[in-house]
N, C-alpha and C. Protein backbone atom coordinates (compact mmCIF):
# COMPACT_ATOMS: atom_id res chain seq x y z
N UNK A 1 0.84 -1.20 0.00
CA UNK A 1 0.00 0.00 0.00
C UNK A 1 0.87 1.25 0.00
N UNK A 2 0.39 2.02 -1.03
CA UNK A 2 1.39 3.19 -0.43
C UNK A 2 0.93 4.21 0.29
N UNK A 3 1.92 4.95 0.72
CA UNK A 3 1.61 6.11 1.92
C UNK A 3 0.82 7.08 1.14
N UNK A 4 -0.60 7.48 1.72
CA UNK A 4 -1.81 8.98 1.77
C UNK A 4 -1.07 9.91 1.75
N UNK A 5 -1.25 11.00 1.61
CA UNK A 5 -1.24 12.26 1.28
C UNK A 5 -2.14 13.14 2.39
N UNK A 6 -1.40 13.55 3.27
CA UNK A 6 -2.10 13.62 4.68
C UNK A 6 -2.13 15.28 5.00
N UNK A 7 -3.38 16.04 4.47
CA UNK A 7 -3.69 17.32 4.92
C UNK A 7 -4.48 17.92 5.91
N UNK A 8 -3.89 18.78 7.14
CA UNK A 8 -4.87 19.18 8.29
C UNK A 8 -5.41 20.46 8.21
N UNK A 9 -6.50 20.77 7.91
CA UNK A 9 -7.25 22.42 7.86
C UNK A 9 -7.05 22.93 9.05
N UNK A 10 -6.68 23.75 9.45
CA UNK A 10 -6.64 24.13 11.24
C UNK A 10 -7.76 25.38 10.44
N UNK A 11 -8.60 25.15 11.40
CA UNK A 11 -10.03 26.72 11.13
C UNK A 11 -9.41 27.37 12.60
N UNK A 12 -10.18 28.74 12.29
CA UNK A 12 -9.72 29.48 13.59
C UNK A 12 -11.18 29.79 14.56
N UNK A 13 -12.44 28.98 14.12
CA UNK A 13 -13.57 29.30 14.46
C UNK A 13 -13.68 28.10 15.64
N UNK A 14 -14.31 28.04 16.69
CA UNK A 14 -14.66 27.32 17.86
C UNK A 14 -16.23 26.78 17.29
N UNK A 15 -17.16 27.41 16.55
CA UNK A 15 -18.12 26.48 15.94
C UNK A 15 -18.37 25.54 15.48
N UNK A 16 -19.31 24.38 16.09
CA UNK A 16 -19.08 23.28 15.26
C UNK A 16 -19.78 23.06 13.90
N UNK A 17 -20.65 24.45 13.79
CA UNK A 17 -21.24 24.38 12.17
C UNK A 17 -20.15 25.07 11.48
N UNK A 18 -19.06 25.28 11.63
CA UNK A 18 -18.14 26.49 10.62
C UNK A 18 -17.04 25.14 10.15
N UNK A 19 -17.18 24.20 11.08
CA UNK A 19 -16.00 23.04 10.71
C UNK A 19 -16.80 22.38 9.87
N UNK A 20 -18.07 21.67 9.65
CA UNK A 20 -19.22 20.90 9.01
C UNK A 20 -19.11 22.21 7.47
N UNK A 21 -19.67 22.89 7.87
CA UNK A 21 -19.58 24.02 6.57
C UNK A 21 -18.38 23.83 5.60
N UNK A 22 -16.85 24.01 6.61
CA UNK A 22 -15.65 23.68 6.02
C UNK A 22 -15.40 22.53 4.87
N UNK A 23 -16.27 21.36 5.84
CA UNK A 23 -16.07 20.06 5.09
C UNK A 23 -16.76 20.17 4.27
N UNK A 24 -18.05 20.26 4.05
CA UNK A 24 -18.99 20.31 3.23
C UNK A 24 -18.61 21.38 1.75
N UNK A 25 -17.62 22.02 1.92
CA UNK A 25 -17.06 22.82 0.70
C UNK A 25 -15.93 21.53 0.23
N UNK A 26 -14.73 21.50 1.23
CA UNK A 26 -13.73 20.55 0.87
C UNK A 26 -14.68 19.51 0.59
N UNK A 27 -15.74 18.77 0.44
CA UNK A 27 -15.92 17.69 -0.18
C UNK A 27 -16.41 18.07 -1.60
N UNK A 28 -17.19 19.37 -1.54
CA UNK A 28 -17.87 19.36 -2.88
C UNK A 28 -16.47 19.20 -3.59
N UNK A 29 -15.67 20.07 -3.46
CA UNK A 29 -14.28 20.69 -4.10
C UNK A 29 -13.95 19.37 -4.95
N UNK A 30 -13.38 18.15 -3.91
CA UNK A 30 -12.78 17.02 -4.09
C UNK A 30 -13.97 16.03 -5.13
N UNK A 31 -14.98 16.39 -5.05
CA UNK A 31 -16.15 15.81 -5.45
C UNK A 31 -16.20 16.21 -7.03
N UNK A 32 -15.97 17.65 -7.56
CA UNK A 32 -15.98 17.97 -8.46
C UNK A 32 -14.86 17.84 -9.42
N UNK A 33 -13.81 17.24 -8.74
CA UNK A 33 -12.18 16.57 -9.10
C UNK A 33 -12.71 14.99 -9.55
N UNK A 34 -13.57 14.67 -9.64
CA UNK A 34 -14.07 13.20 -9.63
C UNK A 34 -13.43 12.23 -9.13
N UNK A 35 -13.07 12.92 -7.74
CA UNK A 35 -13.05 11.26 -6.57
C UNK A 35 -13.90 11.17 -5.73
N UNK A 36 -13.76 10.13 -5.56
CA UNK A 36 -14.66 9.10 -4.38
C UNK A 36 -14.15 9.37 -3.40
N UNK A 37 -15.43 10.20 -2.33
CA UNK A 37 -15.02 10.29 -0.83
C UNK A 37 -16.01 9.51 -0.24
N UNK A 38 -14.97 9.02 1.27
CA UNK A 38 -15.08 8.80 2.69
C UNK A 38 -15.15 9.64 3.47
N UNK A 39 -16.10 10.11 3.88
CA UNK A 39 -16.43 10.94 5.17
C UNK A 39 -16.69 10.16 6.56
N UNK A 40 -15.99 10.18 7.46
CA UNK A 40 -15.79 9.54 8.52
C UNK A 40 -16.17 10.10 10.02
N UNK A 41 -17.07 9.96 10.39
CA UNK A 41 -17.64 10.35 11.78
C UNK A 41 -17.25 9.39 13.04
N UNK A 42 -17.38 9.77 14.16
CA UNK A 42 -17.32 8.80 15.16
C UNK A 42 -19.21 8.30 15.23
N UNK A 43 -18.93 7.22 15.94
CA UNK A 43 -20.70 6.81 16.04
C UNK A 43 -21.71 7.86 16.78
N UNK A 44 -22.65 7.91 17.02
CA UNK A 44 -23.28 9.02 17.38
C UNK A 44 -22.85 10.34 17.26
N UNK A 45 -22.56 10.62 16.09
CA UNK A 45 -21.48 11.90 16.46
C UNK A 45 -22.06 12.87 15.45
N UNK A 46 -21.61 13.65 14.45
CA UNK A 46 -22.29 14.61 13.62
C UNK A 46 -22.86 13.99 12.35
N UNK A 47 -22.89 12.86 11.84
CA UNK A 47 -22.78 12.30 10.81
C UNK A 47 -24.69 12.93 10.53
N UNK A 48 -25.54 13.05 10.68
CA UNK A 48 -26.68 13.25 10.85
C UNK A 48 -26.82 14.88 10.35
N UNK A 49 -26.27 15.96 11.11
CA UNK A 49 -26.33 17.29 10.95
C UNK A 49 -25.32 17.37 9.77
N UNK A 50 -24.19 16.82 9.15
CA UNK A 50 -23.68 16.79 8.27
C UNK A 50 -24.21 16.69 6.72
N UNK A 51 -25.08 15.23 6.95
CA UNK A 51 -25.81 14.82 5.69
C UNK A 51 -27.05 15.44 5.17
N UNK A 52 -27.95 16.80 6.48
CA UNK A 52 -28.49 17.36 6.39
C UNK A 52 -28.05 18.56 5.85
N UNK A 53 -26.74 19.30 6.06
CA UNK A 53 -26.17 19.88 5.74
C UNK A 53 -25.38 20.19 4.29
N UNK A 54 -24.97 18.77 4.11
CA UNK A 54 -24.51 18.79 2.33
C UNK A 54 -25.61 18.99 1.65
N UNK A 55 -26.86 18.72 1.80
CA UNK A 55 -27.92 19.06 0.70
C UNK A 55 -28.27 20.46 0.97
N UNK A 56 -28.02 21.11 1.74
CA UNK A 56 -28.15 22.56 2.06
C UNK A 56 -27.28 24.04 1.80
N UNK A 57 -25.79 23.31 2.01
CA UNK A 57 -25.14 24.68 2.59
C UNK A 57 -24.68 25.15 1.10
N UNK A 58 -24.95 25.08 0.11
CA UNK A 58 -24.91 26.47 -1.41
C UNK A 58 -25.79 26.37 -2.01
N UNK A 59 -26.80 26.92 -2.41
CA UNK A 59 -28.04 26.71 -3.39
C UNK A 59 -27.59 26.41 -4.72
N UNK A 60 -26.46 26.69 -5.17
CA UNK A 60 -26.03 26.11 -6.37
C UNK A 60 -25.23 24.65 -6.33
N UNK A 61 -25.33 23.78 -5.10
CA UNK A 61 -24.05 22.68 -5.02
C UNK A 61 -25.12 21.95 -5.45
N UNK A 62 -24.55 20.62 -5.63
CA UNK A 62 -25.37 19.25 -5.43
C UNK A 62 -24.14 17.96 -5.46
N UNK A 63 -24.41 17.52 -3.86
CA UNK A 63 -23.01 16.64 -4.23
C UNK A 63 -23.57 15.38 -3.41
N UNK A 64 -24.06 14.59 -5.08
CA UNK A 64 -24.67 13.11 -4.18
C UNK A 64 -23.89 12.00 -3.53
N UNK A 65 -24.70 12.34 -2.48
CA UNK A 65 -24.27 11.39 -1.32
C UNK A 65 -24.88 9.88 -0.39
N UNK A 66 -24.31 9.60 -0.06
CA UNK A 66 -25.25 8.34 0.84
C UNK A 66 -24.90 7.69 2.41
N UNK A 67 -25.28 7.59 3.30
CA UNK A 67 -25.12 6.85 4.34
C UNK A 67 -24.86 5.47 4.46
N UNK A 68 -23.74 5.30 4.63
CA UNK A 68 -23.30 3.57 4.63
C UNK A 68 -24.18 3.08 5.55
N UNK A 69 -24.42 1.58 5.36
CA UNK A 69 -25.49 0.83 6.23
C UNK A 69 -26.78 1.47 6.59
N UNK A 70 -27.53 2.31 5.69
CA UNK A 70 -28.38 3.01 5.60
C UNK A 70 -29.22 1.48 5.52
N UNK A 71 -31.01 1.27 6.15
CA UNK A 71 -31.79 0.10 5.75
C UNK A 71 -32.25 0.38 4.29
N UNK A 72 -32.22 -0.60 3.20
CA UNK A 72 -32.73 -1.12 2.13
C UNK A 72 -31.12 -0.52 1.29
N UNK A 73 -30.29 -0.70 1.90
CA UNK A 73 -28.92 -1.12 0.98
C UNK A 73 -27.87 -1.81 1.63
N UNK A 74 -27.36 -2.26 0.08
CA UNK A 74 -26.37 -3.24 0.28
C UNK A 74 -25.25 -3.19 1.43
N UNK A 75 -24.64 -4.00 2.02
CA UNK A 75 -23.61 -3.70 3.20
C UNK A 75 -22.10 -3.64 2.43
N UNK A 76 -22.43 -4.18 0.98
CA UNK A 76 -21.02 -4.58 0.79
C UNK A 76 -20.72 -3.53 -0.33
N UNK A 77 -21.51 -2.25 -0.52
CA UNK A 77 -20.92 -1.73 -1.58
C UNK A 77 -21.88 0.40 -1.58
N UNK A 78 -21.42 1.10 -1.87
CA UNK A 78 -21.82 2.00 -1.99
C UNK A 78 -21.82 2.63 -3.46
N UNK A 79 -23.01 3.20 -4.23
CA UNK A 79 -22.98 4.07 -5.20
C UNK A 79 -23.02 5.18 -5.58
N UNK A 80 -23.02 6.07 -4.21
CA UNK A 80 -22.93 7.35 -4.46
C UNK A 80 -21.52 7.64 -4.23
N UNK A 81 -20.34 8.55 -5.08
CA UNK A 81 -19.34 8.93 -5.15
C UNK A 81 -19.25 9.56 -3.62
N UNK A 82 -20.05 10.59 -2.67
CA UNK A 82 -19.75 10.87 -1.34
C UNK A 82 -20.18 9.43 -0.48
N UNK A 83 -19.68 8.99 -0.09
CA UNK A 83 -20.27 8.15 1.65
C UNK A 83 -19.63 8.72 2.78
N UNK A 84 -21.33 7.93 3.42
CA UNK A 84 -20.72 9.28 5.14
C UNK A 84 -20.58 7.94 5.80
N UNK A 85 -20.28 7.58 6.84
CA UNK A 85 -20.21 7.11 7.90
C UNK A 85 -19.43 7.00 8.82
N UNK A 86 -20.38 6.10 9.89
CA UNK A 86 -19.85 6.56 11.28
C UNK A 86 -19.36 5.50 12.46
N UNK A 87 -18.48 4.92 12.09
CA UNK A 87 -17.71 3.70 12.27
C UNK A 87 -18.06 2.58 11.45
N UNK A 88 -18.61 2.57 10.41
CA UNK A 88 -19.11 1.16 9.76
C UNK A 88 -17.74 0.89 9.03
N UNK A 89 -17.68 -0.15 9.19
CA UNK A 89 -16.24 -0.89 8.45
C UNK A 89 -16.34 -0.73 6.98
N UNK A 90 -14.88 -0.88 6.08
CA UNK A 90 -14.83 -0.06 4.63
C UNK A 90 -15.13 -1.53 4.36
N UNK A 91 -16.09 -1.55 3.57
CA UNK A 91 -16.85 -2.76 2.90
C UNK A 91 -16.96 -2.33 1.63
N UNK A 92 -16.89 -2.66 0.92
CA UNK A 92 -16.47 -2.24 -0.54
C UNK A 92 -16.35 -0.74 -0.95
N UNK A 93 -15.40 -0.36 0.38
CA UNK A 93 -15.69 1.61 -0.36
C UNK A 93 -14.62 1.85 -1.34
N UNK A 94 -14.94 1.83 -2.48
CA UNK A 94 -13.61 2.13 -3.54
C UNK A 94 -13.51 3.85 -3.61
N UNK A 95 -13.51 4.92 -2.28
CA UNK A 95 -13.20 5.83 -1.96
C UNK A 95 -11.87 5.71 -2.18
N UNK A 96 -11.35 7.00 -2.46
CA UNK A 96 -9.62 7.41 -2.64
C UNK A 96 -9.53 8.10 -2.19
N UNK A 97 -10.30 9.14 -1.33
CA UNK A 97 -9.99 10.37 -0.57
C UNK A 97 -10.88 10.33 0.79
N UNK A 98 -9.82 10.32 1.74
CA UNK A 98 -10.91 10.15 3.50
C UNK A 98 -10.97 11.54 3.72
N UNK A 99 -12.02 12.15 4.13
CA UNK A 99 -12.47 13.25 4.62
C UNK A 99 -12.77 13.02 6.38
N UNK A 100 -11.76 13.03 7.06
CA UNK A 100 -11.81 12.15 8.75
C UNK A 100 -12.07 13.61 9.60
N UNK A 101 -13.73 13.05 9.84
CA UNK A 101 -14.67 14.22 11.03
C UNK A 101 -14.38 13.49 12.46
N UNK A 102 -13.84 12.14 12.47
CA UNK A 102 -13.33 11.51 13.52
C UNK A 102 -12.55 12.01 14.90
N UNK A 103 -12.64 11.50 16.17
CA UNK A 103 -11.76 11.98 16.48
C UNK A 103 -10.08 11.34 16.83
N UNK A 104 -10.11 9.96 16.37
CA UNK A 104 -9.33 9.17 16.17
C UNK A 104 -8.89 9.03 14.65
N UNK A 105 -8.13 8.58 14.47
CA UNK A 105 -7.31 8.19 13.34
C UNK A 105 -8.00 7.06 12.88
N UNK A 106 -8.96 6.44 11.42
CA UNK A 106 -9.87 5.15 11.21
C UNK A 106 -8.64 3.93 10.99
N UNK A 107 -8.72 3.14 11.56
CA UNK A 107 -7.85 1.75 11.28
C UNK A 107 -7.27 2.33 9.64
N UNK A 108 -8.19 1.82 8.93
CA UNK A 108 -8.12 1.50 7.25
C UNK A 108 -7.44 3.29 6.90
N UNK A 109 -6.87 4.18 7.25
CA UNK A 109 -6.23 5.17 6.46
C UNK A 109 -5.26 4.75 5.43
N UNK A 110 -4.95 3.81 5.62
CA UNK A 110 -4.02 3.56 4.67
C UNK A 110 -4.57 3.13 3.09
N UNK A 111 -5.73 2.87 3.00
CA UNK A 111 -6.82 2.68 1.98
C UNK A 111 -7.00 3.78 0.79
N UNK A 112 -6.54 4.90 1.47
CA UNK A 112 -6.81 6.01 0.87
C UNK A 112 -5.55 6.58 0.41
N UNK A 113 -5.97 7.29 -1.09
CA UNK A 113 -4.46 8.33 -1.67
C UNK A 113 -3.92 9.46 -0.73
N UNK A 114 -5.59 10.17 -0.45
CA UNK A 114 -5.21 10.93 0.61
C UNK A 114 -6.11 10.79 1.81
N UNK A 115 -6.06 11.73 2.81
CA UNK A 115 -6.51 11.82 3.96
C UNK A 115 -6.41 13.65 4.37
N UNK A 116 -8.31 14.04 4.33
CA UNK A 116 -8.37 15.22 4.83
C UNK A 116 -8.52 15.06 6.29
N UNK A 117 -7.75 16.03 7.00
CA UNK A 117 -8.25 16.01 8.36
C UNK A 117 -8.98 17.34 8.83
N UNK A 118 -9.83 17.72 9.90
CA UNK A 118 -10.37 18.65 9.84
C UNK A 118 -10.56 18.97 11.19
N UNK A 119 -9.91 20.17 11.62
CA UNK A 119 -9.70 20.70 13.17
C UNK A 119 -10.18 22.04 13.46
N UNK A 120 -10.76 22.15 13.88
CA UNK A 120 -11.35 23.33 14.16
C UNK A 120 -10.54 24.15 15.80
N UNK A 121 -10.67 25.41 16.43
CA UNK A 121 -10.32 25.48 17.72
C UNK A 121 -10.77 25.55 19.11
N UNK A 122 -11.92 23.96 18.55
CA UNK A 122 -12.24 23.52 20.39
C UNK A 122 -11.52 23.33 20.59
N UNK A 123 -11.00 23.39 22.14
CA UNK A 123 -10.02 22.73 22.79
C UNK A 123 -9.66 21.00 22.73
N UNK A 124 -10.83 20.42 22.80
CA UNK A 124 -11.01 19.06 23.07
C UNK A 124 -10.67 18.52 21.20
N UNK A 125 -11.14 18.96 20.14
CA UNK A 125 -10.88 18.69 19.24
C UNK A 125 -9.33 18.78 18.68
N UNK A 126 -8.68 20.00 18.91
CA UNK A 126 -7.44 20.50 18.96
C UNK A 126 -6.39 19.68 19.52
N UNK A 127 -6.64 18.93 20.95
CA UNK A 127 -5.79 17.95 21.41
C UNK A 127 -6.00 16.73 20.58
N UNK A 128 -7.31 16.41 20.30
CA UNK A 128 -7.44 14.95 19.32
C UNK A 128 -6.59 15.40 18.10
N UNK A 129 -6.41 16.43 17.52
CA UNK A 129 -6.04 16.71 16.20
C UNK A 129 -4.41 16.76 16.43
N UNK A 130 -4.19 17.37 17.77
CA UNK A 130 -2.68 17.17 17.42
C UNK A 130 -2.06 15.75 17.74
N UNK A 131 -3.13 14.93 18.30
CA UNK A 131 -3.03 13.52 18.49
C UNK A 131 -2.65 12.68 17.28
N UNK A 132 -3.73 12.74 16.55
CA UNK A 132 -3.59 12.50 14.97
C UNK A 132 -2.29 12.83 14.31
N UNK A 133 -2.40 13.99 14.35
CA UNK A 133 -0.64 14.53 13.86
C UNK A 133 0.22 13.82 13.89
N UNK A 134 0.16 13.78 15.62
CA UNK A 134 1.73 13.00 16.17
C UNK A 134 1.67 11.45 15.46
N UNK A 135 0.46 10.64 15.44
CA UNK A 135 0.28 9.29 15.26
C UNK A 135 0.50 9.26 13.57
N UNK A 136 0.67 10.29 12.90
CA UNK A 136 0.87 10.33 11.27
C UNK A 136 2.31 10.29 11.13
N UNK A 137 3.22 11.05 11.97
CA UNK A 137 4.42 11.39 12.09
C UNK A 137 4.93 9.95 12.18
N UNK A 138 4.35 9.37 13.81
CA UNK A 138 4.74 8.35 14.01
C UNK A 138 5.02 7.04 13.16
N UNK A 139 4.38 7.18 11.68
CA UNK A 139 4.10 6.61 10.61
C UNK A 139 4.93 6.90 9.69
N UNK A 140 5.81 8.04 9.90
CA UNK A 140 6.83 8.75 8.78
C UNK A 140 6.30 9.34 7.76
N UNK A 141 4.65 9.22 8.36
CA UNK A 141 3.79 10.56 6.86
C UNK A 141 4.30 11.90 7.70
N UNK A 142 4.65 12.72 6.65
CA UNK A 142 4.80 14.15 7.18
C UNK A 142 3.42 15.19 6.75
N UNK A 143 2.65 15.14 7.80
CA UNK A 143 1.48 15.95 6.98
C UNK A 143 1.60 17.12 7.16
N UNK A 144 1.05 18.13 5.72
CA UNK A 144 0.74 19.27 5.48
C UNK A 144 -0.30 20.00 6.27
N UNK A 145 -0.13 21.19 6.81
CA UNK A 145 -0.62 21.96 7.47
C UNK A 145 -1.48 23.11 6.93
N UNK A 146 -2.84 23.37 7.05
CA UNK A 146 -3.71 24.42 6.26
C UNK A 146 -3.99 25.17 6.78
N UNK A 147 -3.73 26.64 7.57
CA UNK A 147 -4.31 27.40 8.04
C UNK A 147 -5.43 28.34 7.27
N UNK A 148 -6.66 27.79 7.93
CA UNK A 148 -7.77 28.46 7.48
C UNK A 148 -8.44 30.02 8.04
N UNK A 149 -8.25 30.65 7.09
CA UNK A 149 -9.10 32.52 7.78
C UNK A 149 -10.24 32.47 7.18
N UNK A 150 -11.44 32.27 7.72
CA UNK A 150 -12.23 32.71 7.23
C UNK A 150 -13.23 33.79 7.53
C-alpha cells in the first residue's frame, strides 16, 4: 500500500457548524475533481447534521451522497461517489480520498491516496487533532498543514 497524502485544515472558528460548513465545501471541491469520498464520523457523532447539511449549505451545489449501512442497501458496496459514515467498516468503499470528522485516526487510512483532516479550535478537538498529527508522524507521513481565515 502506499503512503496517503495527509492534509490538516486548522479553522480558527470554535463552531461546530463552521467546521461541518468547512467540510462540506472541501468535499464538494474534491467531489468535483471526480473522486470518491469517505467521510468519517465517530458513532453518534455529527454524521446526521452533516448529511443534512450537504444538501443545504450552497443553493447552487449538489453533491450526491449516501449513508453507509443506511436500511434497504447493500452492506457490501456503496454508489454514491460521497459516503458518510460513522464507524461502519470499509466494505467495498472504492473511496480514494478520507475526509476524517473523527476523532481518532480510522484503522483502514491507509486505503486512501489521501486523507483530509479537519480541526477546528475547540479545545477538546485540537488535542485529538494534534493527536492525529503525532500518530501520522509516528508513521513517517509528514502531513501538510492548512491554516484556514475565514
Amino acid at each position: 500500500m502506499a503512503t496517503p497524502r495527509v492534509d490538516f485544515y486548522v479553522l480558527a472558528s470554535t463552531d461546530p457548524a463552521a467546521r461541518l460548513r468547512f467540510a462540506c465545501r472541501l468535499v464538494e471541491k474534491v467531489y468535483l475533481e471526480e473522486h470518491r469520498i469517505r467521510v468519517q464520523f465517530d458513532p453518534g457523532g455529527e454524521i446526521a447534521a452533516f448529511d443534512d447539511l450537504l444538501w443545504t449549505f450552497a443553493d447552487r451545489s449538489f453533491v450526491p451522497h449516501e449513508r453507509q449501512g443506511m436500511p434497504g442497501r447493500p452492506p457490501e458496496g456503496n454508489e454514491a461517489p460521497v459516503v458518510l459514515a460513522d464507524g461502519a467498516a470499509l466494505v467495498g468503499d472504492q473511496a480514494d480520498v478520507l475526509v476524517n470528522m473523527a476523532g481518532g485516526v480510522p484503522p483502514e487510512y491507509r486505503r486512501f491516496a489521501r486523507v483530509a483532516e479537519i480541526v477546528d479550535a475547540d479545545d477538546e478537538r485540537r488535542r485529538l487533532g494534534r493527536e492525529r498529527f503525532r500518530f501520522y508522524r509516528d508513521q513517517t507521513i509528514e502531513p501538510e498543514t492548512h491554516v484556514i481565515r475565514e
